[in-house]
PDB file of N, CA and C in Angstrom:
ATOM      1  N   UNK A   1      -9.110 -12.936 -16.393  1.00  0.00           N
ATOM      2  CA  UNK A   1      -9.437 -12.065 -15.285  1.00  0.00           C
ATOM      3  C   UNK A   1      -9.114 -12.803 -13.990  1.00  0.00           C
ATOM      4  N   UNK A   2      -8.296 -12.343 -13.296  1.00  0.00           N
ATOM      5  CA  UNK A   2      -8.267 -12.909 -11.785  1.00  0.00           C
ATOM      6  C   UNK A   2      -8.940 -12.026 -10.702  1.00  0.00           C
ATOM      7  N   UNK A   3      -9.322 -12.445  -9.628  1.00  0.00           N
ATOM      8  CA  UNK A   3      -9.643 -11.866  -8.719  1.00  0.00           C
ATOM      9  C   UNK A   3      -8.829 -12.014  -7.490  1.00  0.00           C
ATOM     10  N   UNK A   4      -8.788 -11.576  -6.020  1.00  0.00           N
ATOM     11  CA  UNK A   4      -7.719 -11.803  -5.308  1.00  0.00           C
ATOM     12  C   UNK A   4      -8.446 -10.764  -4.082  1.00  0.00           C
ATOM     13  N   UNK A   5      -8.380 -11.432  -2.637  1.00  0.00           N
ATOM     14  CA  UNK A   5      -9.170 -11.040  -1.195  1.00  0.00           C
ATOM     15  C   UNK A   5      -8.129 -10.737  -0.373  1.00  0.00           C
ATOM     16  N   UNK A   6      -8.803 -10.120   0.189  1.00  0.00           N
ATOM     17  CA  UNK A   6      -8.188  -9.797   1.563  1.00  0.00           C
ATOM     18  C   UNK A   6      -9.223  -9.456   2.361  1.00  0.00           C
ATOM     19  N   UNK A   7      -9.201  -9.614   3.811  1.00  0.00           N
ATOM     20  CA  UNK A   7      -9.921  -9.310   4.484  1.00  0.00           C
ATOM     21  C   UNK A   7      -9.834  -8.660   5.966  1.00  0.00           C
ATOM     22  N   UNK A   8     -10.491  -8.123   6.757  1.00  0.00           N
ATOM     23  CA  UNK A   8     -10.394  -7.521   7.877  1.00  0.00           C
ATOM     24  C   UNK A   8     -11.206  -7.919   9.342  1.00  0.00           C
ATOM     25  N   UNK A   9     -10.274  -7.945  10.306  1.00  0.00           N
ATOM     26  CA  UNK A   9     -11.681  -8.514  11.368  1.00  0.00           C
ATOM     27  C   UNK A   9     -11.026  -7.154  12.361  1.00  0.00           C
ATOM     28  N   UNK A  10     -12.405  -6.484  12.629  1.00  0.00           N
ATOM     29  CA  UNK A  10     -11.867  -5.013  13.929  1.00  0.00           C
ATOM     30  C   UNK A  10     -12.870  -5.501  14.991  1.00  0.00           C
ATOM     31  N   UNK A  11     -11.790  -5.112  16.020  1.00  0.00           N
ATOM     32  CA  UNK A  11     -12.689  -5.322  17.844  1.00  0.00           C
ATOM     33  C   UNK A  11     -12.892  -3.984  18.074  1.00  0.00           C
ATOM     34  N   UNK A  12     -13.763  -3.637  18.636  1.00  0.00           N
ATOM     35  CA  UNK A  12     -13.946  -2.425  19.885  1.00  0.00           C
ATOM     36  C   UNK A  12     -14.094  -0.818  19.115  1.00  0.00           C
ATOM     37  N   UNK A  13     -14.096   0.424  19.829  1.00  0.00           N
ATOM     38  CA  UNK A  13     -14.281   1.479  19.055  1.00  0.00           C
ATOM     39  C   UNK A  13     -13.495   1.731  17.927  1.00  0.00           C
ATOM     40  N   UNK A  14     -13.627   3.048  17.434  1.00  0.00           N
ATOM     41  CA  UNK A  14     -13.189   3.340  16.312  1.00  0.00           C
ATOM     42  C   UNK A  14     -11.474   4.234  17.340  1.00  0.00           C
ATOM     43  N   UNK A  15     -11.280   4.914  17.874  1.00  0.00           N
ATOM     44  CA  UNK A  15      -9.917   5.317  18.395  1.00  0.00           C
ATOM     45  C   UNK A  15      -9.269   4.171  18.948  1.00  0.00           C
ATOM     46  N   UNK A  16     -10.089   3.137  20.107  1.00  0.00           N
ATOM     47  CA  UNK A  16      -9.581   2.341  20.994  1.00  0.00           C
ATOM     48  C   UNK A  16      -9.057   0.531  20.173  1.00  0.00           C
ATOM     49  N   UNK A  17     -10.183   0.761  19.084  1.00  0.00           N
ATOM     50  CA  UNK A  17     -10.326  -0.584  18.540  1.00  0.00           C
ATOM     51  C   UNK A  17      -8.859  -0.874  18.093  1.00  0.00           C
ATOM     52  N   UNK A  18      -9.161  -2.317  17.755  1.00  0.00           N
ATOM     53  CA  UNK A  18      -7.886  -2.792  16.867  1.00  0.00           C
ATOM     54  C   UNK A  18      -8.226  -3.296  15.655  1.00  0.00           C
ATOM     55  N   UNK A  19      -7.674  -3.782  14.554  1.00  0.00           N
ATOM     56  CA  UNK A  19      -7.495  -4.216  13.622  1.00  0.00           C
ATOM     57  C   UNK A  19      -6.780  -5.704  12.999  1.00  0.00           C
ATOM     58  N   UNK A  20      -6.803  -6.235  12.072  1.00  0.00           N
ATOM     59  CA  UNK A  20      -6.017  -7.306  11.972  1.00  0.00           C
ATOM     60  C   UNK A  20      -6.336  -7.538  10.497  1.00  0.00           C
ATOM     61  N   UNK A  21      -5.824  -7.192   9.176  1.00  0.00           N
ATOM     62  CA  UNK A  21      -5.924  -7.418   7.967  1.00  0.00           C
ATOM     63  C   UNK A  21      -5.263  -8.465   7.740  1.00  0.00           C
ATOM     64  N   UNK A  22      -5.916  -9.401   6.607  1.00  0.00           N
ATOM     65  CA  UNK A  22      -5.156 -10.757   6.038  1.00  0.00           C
ATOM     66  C   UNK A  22      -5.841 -10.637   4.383  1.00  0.00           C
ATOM     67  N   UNK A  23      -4.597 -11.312   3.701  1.00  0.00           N
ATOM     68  CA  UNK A  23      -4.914 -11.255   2.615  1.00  0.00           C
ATOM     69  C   UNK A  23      -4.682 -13.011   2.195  1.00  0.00           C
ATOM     70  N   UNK A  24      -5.476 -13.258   0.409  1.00  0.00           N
ATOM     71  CA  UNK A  24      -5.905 -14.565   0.425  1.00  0.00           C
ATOM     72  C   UNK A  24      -4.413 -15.059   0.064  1.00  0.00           C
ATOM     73  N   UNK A  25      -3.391 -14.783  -0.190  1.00  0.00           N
ATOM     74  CA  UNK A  25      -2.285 -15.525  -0.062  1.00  0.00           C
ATOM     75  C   UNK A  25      -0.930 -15.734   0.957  1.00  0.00           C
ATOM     76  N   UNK A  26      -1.749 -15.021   1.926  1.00  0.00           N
ATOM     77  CA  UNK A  26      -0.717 -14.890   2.968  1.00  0.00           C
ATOM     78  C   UNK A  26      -0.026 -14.308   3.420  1.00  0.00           C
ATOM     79  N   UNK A  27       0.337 -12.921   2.956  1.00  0.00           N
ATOM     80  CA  UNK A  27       1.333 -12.188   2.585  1.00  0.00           C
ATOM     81  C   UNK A  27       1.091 -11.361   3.441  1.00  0.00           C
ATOM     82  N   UNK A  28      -0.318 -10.886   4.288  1.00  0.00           N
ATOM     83  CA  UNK A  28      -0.648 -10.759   5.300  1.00  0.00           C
ATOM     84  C   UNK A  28      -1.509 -10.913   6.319  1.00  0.00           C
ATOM     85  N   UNK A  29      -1.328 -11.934   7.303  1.00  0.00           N
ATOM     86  CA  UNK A  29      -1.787 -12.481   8.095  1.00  0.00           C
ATOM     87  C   UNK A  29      -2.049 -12.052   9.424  1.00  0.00           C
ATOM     88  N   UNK A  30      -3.475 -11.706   9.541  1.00  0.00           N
ATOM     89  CA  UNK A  30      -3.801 -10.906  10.845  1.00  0.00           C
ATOM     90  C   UNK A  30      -2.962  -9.992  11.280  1.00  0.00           C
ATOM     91  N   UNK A  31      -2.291  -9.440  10.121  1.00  0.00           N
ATOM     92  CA  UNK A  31      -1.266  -7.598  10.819  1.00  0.00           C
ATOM     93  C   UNK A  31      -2.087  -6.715  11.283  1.00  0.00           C
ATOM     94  N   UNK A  32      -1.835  -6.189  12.438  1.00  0.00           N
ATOM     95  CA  UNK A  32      -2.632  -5.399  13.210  1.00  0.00           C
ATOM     96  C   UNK A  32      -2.480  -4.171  12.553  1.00  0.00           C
ATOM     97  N   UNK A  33      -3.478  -2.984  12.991  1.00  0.00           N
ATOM     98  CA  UNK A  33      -3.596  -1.860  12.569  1.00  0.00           C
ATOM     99  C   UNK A  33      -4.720  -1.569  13.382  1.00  0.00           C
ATOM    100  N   UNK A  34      -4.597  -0.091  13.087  1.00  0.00           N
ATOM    101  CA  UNK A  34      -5.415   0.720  14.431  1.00  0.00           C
ATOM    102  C   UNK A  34      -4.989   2.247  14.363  1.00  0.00           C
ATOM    103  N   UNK A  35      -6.032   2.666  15.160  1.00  0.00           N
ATOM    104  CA  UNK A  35      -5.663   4.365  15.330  1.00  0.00           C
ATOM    105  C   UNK A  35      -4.415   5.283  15.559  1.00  0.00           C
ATOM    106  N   UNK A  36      -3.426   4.476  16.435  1.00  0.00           N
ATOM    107  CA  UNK A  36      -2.612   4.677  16.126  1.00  0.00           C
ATOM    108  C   UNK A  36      -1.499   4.297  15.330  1.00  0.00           C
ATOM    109  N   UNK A  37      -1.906   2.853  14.597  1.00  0.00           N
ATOM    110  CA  UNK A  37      -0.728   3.189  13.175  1.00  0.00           C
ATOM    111  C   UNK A  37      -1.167   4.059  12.291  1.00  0.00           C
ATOM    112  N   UNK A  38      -1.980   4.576  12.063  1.00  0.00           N
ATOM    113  CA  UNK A  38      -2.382   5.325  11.411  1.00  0.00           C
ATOM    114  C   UNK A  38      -2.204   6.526  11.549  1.00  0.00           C
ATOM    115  N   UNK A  39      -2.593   6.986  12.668  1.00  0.00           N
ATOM    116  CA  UNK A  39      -2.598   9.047  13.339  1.00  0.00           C
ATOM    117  C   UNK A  39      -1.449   8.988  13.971  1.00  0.00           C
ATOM    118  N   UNK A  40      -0.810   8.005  14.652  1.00  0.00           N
ATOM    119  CA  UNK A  40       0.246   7.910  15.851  1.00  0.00           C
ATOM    120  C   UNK A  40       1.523   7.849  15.868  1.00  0.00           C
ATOM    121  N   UNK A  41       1.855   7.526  16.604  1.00  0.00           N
ATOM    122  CA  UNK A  41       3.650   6.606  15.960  1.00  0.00           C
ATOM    123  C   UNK A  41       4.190   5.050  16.537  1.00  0.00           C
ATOM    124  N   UNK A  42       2.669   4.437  16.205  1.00  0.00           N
ATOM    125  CA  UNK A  42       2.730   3.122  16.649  1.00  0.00           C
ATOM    126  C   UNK A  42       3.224   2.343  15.036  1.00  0.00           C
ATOM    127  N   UNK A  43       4.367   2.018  15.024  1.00  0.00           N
ATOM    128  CA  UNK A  43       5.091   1.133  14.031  1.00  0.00           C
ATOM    129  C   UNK A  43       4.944   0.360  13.991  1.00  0.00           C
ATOM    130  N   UNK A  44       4.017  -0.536  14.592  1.00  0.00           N
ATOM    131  CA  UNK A  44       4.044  -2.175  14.616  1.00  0.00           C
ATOM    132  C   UNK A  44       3.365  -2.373  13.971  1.00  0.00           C
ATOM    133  N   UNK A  45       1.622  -1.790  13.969  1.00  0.00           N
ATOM    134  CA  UNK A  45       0.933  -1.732  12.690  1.00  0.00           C
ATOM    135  C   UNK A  45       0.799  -1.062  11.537  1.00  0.00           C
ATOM    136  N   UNK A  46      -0.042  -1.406  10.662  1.00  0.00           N
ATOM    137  CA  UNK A  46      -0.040  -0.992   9.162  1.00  0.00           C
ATOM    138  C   UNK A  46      -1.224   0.330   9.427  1.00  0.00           C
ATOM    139  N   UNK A  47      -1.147   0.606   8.306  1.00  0.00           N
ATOM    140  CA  UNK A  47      -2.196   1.704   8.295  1.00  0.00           C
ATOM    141  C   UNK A  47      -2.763   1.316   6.468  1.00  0.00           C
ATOM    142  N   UNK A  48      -4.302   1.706   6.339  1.00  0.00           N
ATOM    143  CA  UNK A  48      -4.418   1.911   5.284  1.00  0.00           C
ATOM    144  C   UNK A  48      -3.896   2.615   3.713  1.00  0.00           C
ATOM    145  N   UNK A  49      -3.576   3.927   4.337  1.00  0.00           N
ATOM    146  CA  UNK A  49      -2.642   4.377   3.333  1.00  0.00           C
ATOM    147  C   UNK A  49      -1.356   3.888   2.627  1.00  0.00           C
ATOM    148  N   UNK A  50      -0.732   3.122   3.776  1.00  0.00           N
ATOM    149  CA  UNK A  50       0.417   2.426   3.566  1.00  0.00           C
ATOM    150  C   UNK A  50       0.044   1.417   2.371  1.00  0.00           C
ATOM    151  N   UNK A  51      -0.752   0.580   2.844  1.00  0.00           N
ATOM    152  CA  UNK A  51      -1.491  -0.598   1.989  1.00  0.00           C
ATOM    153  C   UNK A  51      -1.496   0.084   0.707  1.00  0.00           C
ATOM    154  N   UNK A  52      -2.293   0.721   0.346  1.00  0.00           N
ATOM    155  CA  UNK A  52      -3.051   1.136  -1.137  1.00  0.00           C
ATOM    156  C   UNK A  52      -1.861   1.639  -1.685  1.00  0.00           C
ATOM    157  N   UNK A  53      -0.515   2.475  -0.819  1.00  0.00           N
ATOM    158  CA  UNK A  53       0.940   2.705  -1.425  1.00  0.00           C
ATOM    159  C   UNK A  53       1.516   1.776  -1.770  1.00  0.00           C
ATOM    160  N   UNK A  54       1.628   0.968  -1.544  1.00  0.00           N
ATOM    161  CA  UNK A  54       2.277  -0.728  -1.798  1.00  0.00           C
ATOM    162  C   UNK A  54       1.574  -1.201  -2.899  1.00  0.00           C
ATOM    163  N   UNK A  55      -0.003  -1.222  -2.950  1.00  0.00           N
ATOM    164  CA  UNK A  55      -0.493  -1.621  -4.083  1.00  0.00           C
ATOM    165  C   UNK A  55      -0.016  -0.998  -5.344  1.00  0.00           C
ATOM    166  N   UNK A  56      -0.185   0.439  -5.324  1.00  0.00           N
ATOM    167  CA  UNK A  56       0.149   1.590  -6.491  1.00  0.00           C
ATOM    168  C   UNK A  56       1.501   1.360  -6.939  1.00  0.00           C
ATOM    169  N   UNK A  57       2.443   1.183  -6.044  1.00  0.00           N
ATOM    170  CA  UNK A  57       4.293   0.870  -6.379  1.00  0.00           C
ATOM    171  C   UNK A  57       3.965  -0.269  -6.799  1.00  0.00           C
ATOM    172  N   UNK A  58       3.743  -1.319  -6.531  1.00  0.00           N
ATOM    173  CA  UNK A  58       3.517  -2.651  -6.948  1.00  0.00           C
ATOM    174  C   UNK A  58       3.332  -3.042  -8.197  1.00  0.00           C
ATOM    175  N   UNK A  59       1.798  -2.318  -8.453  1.00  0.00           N
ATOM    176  CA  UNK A  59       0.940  -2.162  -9.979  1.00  0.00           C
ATOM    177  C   UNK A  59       2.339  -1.718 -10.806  1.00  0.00           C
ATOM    178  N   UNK A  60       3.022  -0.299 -10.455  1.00  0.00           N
ATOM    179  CA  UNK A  60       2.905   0.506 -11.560  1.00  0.00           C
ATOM    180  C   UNK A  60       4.320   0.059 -12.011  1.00  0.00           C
ATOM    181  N   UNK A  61       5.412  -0.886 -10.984  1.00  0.00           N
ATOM    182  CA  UNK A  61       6.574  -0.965 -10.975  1.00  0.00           C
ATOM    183  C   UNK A  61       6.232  -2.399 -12.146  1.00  0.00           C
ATOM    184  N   UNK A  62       5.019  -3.231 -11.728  1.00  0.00           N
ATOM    185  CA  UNK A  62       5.709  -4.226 -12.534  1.00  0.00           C
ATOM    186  C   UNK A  62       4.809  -4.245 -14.374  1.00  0.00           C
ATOM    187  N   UNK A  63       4.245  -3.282 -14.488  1.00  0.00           N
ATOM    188  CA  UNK A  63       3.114  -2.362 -15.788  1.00  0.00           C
ATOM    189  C   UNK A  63       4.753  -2.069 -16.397  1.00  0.00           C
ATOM    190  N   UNK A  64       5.719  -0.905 -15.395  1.00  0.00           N
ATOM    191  CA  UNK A  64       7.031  -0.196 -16.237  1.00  0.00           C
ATOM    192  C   UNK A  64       7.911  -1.480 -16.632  1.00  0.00           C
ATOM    193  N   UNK A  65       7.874  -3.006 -15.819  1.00  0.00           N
ATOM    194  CA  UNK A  65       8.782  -3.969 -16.441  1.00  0.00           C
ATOM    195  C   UNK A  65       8.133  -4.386 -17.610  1.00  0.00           C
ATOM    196  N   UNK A  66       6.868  -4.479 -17.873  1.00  0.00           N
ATOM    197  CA  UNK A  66       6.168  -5.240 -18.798  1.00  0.00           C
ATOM    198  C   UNK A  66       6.719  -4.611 -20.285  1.00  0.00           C
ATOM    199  N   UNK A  67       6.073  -3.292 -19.942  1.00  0.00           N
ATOM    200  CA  UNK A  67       6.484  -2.242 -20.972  1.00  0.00           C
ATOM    201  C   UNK A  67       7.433  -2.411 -21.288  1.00  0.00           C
ATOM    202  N   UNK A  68       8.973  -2.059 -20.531  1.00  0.00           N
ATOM    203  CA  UNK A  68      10.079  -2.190 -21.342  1.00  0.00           C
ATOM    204  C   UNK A  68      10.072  -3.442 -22.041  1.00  0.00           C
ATOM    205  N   UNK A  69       9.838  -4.554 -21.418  1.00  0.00           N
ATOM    206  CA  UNK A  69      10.101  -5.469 -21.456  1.00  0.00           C
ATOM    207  C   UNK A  69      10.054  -5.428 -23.744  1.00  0.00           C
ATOM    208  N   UNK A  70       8.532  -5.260 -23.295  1.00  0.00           N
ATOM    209  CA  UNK A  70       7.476  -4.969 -24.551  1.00  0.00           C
ATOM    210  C   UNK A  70       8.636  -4.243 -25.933  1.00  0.00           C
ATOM    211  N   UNK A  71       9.353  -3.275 -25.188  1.00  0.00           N
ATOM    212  CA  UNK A  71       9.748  -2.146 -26.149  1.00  0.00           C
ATOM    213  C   UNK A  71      11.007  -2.775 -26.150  1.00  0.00           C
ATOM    214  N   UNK A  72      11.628  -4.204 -25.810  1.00  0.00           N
ATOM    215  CA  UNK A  72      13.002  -4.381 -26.005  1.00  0.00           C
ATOM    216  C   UNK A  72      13.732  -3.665 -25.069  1.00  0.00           C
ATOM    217  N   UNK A  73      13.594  -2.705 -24.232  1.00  0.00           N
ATOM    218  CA  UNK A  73      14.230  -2.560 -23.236  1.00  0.00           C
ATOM    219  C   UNK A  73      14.559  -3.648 -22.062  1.00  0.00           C
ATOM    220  N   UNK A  74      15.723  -4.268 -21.873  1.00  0.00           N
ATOM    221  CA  UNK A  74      16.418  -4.641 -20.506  1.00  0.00           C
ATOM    222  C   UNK A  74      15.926  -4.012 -18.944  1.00  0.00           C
ATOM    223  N   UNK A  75      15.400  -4.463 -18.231  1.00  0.00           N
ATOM    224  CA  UNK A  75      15.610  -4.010 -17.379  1.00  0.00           C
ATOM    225  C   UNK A  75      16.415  -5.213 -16.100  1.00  0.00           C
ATOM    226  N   UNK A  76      17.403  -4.252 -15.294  1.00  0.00           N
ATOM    227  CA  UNK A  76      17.739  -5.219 -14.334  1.00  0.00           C
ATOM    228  C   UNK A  76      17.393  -5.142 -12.602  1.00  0.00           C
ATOM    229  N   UNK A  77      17.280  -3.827 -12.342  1.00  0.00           N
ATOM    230  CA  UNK A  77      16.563  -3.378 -10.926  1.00  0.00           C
ATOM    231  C   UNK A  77      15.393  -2.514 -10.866  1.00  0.00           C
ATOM    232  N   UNK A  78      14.121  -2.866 -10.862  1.00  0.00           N
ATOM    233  CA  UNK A  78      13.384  -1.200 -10.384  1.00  0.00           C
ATOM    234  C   UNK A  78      12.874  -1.320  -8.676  1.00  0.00           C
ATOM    235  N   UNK A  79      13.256   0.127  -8.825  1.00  0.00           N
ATOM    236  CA  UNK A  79      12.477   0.129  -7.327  1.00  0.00           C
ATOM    237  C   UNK A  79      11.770   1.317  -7.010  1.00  0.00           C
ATOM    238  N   UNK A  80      10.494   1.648  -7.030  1.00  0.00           N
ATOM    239  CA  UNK A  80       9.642   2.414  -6.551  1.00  0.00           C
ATOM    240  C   UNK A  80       9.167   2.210  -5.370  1.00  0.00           C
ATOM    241  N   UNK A  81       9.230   4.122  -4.704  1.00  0.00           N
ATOM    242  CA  UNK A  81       8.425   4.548  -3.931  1.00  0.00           C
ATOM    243  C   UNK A  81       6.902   5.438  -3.565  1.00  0.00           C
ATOM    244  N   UNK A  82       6.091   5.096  -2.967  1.00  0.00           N
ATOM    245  CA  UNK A  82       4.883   5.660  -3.091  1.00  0.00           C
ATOM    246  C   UNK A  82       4.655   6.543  -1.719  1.00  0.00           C
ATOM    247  N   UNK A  83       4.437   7.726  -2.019  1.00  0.00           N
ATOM    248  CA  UNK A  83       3.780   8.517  -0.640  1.00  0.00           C
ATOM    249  C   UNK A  83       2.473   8.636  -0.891  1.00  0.00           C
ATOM    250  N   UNK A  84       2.162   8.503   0.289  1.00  0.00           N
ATOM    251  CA  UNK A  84       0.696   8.401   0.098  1.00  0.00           C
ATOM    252  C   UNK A  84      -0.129   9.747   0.846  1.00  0.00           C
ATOM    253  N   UNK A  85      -0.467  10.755   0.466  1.00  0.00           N
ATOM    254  CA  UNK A  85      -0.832  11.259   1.741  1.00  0.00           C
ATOM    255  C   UNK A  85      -2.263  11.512   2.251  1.00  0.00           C
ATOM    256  N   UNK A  86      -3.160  11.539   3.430  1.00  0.00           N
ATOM    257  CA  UNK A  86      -3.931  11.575   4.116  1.00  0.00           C
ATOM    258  C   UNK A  86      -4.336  13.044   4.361  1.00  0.00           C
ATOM    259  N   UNK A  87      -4.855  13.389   3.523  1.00  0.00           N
ATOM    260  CA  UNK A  87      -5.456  14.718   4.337  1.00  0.00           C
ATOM    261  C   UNK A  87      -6.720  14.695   4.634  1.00  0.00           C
ATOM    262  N   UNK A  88      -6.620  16.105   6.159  1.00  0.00           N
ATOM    263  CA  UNK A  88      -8.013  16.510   6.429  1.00  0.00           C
ATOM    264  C   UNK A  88      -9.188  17.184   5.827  1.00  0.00           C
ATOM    265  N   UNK A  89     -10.567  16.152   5.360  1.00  0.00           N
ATOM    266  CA  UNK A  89     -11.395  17.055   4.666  1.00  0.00           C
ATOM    267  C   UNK A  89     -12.777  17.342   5.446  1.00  0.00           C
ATOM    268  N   UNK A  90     -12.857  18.118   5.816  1.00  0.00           N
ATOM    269  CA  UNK A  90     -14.420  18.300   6.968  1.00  0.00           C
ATOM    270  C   UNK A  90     -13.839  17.726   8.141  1.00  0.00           C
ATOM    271  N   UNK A  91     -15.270  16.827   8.170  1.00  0.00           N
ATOM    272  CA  UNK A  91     -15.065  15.867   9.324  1.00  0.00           C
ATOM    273  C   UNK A  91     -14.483  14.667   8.766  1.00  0.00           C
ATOM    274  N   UNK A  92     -13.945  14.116   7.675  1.00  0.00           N
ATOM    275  CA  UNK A  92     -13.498  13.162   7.962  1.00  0.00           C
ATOM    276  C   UNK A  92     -11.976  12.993   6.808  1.00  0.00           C
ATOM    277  N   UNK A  93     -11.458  12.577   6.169  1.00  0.00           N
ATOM    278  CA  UNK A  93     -10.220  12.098   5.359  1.00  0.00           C
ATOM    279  C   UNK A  93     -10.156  11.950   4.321  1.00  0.00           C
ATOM    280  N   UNK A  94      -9.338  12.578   3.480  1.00  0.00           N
ATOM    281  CA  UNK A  94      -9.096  11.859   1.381  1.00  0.00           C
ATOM    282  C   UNK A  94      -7.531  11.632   1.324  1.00  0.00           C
ATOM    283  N   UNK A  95      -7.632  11.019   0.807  1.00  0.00           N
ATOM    284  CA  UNK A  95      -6.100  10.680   0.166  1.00  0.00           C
ATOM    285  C   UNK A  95      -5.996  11.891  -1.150  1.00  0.00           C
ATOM    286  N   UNK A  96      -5.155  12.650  -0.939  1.00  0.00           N
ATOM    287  CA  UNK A  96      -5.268  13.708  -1.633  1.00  0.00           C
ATOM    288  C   UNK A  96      -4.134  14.006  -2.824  1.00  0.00           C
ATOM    289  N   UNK A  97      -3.326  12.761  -2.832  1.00  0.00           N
ATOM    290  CA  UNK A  97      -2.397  12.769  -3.309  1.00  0.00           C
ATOM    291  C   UNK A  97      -1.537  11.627  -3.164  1.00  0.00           C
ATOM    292  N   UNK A  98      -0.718  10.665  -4.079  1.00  0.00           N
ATOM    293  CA  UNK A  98      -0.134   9.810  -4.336  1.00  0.00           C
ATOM    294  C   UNK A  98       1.222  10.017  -5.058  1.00  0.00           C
ATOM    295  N   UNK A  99       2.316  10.001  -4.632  1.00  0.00           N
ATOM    296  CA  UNK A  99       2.911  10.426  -5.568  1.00  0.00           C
ATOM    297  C   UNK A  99       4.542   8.897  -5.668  1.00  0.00           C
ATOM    298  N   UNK A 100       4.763   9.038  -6.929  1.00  0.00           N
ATOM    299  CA  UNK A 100       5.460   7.640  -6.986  1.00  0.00           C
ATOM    300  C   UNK A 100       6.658   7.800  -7.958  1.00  0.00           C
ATOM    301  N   UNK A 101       8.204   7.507  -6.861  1.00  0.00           N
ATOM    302  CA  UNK A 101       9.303   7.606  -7.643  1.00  0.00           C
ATOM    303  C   UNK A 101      10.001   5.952  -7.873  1.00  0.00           C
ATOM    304  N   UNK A 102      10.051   6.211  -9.341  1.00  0.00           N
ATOM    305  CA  UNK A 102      10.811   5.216 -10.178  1.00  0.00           C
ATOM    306  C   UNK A 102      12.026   5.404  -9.737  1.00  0.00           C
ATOM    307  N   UNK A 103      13.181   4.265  -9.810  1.00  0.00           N
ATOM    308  CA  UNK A 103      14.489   4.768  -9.814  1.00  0.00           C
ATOM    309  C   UNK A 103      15.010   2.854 -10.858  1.00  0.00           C
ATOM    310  N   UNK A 104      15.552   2.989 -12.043  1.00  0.00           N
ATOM    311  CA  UNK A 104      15.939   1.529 -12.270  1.00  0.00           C
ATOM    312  C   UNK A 104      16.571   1.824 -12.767  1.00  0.00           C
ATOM    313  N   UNK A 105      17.638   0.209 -13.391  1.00  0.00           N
ATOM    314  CA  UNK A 105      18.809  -0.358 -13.606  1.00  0.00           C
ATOM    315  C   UNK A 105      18.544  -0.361 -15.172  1.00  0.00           C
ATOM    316  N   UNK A 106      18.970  -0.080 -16.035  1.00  0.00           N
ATOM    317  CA  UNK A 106      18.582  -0.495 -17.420  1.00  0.00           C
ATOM    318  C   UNK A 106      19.781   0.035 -17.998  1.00  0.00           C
ATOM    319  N   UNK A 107      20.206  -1.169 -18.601  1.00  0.00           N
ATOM    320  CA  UNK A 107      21.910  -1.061 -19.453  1.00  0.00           C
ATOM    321  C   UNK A 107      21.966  -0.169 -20.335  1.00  0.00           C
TER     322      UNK A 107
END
């Protein structure tokens, strides 16, 4: 069993505030995020949804190498994409949907 952190430090309100996620190997280090990477079209930061999409492609891309791997299948490229989407529920947000395309190399 491994375990594995990341963590978050936020300043100021919830619209105005900022963000800064880091994870325990580095991979991200105080990346900002905030209301508007999230609702806006501020590109510089991350947004949550993004994150948990990266996790899900991540998981599921390297589960499909294992597998082949498992079944004697070759593989030589995969690359998955994850949408993630955010919808409005009441007053506040669900991820209402995830959806994730495979595309790989296999002789």
């Amino acid at each position: 069993m491994t375990e594995q952190t990341a963590s978050v430090h936020w300043e100021g309100a919830g619209k105005s505030g900022q963000g800064q996620v880091s994870t325990e190997t580095g991979a991200l280090n105080k990346h900002p995020y905030g209301s508007a990477s999230r609702f806006g079209d501020d590109r510089t930061g991350t947004n949550p949804e993004e994150l948990v999409g990266a996790a899900h492609a991540a998981c599921f891309t390297m589960a499909f190498a294992f597998a082949a791997e498992k079944a004697g299948v070759a593989t030589e490229v995969i690359d998955t994409t994850a949408s993630v989407r955010l919808a409005k529920d009441g007053d506040g947000f669900v991820i209402d949907r995830i959806a994730l395309t495979l595309k790989a190399v296999v002789p």
